[in-house]
C-alpha atoms as a PDB file:
ATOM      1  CA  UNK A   1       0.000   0.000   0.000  1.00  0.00           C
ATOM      2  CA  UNK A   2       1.885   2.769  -0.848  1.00  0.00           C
ATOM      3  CA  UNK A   3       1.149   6.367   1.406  1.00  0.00           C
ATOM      4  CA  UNK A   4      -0.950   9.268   0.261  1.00  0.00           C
ATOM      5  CA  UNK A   5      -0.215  12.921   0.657  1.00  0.00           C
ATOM      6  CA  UNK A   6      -1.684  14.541   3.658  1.00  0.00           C
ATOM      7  CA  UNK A   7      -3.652  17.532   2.634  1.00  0.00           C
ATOM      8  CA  UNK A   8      -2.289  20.635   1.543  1.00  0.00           C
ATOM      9  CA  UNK A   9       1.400  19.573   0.997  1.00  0.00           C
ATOM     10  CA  UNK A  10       2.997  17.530  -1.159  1.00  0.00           C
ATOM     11  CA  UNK A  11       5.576  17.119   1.470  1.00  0.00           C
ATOM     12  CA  UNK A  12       3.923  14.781   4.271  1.00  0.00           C
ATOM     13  CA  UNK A  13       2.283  11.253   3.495  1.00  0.00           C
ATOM     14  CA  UNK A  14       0.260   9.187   6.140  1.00  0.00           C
ATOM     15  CA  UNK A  15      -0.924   5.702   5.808  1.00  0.00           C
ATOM     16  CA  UNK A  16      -2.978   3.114   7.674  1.00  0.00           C
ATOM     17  CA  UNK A  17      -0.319   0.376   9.387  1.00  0.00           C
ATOM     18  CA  UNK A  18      -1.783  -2.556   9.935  1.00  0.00           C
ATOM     19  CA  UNK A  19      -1.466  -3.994  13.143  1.00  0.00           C
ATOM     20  CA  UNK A  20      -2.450  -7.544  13.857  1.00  0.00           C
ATOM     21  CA  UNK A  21      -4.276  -8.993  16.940  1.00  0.00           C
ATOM     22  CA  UNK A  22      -2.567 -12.252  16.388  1.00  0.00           C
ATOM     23  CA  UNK A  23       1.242 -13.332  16.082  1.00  0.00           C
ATOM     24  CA  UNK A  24       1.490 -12.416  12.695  1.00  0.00           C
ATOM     25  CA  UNK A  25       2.615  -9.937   9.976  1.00  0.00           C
ATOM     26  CA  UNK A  26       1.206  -6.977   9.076  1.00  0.00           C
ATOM     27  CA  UNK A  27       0.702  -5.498   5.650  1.00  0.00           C
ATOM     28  CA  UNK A  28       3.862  -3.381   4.368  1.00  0.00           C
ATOM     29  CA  UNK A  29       3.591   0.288   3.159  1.00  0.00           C
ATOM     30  CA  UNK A  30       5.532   2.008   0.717  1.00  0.00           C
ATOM     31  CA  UNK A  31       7.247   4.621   2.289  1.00  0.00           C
ATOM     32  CA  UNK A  32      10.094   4.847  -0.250  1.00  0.00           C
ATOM     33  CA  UNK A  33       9.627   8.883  -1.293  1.00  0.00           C
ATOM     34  CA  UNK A  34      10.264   9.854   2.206  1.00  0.00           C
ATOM     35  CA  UNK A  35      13.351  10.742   3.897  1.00  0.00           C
ATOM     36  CA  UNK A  36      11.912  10.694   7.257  1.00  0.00           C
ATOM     37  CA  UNK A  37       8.853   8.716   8.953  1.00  0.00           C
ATOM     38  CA  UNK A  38       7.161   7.795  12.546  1.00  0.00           C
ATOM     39  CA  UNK A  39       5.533   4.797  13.430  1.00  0.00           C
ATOM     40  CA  UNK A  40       2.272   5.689  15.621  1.00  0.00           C
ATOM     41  CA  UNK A  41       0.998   2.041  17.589  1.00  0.00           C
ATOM     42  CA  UNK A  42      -2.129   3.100  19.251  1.00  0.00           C
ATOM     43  CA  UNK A  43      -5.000   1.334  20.929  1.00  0.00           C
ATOM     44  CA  UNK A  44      -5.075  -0.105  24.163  1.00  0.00           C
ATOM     45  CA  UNK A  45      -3.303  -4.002  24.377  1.00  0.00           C
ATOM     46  CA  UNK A  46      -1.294  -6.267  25.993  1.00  0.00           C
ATOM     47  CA  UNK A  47       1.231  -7.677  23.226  1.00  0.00           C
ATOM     48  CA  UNK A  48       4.503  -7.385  21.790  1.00  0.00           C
ATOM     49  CA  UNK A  49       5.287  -5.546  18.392  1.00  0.00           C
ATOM     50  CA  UNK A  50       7.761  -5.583  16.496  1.00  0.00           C
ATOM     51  CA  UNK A  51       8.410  -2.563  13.929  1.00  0.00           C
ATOM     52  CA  UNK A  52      10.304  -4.259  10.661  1.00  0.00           C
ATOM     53  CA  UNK A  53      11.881  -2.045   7.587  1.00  0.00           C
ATOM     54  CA  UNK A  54      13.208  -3.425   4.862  1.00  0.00           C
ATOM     55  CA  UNK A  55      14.430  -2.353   1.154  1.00  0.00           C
ATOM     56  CA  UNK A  56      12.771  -4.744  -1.086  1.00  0.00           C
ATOM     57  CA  UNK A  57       9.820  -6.224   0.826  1.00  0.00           C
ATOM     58  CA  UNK A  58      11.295  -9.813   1.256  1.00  0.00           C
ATOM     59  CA  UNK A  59      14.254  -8.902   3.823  1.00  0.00           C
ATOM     60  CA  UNK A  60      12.718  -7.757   6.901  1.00  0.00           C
ATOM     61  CA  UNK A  61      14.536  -6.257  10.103  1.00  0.00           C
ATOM     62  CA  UNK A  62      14.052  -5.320  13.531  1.00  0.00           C
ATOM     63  CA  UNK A  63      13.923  -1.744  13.812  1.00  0.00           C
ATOM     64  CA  UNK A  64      12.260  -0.979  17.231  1.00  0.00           C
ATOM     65  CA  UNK A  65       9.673  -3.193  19.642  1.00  0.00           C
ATOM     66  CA  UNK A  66       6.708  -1.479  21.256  1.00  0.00           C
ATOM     67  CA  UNK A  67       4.660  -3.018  24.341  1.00  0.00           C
ATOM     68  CA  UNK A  68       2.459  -0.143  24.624  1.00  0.00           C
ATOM     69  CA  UNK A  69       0.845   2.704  22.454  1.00  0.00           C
ATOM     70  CA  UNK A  70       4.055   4.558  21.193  1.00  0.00           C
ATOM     71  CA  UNK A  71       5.262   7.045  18.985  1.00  0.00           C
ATOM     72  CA  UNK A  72       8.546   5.694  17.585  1.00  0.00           C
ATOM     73  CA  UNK A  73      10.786   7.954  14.902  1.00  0.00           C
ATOM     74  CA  UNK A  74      12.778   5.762  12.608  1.00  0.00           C
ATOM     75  CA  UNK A  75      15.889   6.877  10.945  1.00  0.00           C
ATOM     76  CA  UNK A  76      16.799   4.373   8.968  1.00  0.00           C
ATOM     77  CA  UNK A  77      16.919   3.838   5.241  1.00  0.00           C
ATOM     78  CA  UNK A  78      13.929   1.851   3.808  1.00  0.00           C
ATOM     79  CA  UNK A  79      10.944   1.611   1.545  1.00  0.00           C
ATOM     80  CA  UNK A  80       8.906  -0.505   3.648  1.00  0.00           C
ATOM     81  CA  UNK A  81       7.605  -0.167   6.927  1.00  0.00           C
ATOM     82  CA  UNK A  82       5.543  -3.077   8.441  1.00  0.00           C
ATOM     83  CA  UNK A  83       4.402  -4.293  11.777  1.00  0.00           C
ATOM     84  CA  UNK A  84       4.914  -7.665  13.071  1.00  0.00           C
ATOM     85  CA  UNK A  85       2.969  -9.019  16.444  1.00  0.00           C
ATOM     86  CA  UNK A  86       5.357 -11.142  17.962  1.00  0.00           C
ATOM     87  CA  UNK A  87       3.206 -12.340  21.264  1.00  0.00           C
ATOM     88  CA  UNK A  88      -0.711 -11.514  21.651  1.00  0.00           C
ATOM     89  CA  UNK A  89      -2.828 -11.767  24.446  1.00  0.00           C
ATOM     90  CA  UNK A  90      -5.546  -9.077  24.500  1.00  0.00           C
ATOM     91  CA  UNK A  91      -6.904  -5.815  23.470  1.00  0.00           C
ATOM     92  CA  UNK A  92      -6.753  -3.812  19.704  1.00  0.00           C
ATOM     93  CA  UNK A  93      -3.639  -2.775  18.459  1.00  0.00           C
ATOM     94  CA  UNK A  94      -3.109  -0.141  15.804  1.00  0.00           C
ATOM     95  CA  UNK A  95      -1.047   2.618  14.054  1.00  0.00           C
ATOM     96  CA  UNK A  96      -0.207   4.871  10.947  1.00  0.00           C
ATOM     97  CA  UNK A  97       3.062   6.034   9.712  1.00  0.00           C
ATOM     98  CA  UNK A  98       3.560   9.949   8.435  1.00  0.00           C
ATOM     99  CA  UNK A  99       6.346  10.542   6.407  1.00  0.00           C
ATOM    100  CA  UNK A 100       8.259  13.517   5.937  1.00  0.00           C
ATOM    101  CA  UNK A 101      10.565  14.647   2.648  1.00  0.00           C
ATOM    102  CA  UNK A 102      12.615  17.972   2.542  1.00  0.00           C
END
């Protein structure tokens, strides 16, 4: 899914993350025009999540791991972002990602 541009600049994109209630992956987004981008995980929950990047949407890493509603800033060089629940036990996780260009 790739971002769209928030309204009234062409410099700022947000997107829907998907964030599952389950140990599994989530969806990636295309964040490949930005420079910059935060991960949002919202929702109240009891699980782990990780928060993978990766360049061509087969190699994933690690880039930060959230056990409660967060706003983590990621600095690292990618075109996808993706969450992956790594333990589950209760509650409704979710995010969005903004990216940022110069």
């Amino acid at each position: 899914f790739p971002m769209t541009a928030m309204a009234g600049t062409n410099t700022r994109g947000q997107a829907a993350l998907e964030v599952p209630a389950s140990v599994a992956a989530g969806a990636p987004i295309d964040i490949g025009r930005y420079e910059r981008f935060t991960v949002y995980i919202t929702g109240a929950f009891d699980a782990t999540i990780d928060i993978q990047v990766s360049a061509d949407d087969t190699n994933w890493i690690t880039a930060a791991t959230v056990t409660a509603a967060s706003a983590t800033a990621i600095a690292l060089d990618a075109n996808y972002v993706r969450t992956k629940t790594t333990a589950y036990t209760s509650g409704a996780p979710a995010g969005y990602v903004i990216g940022s260009r110069s």
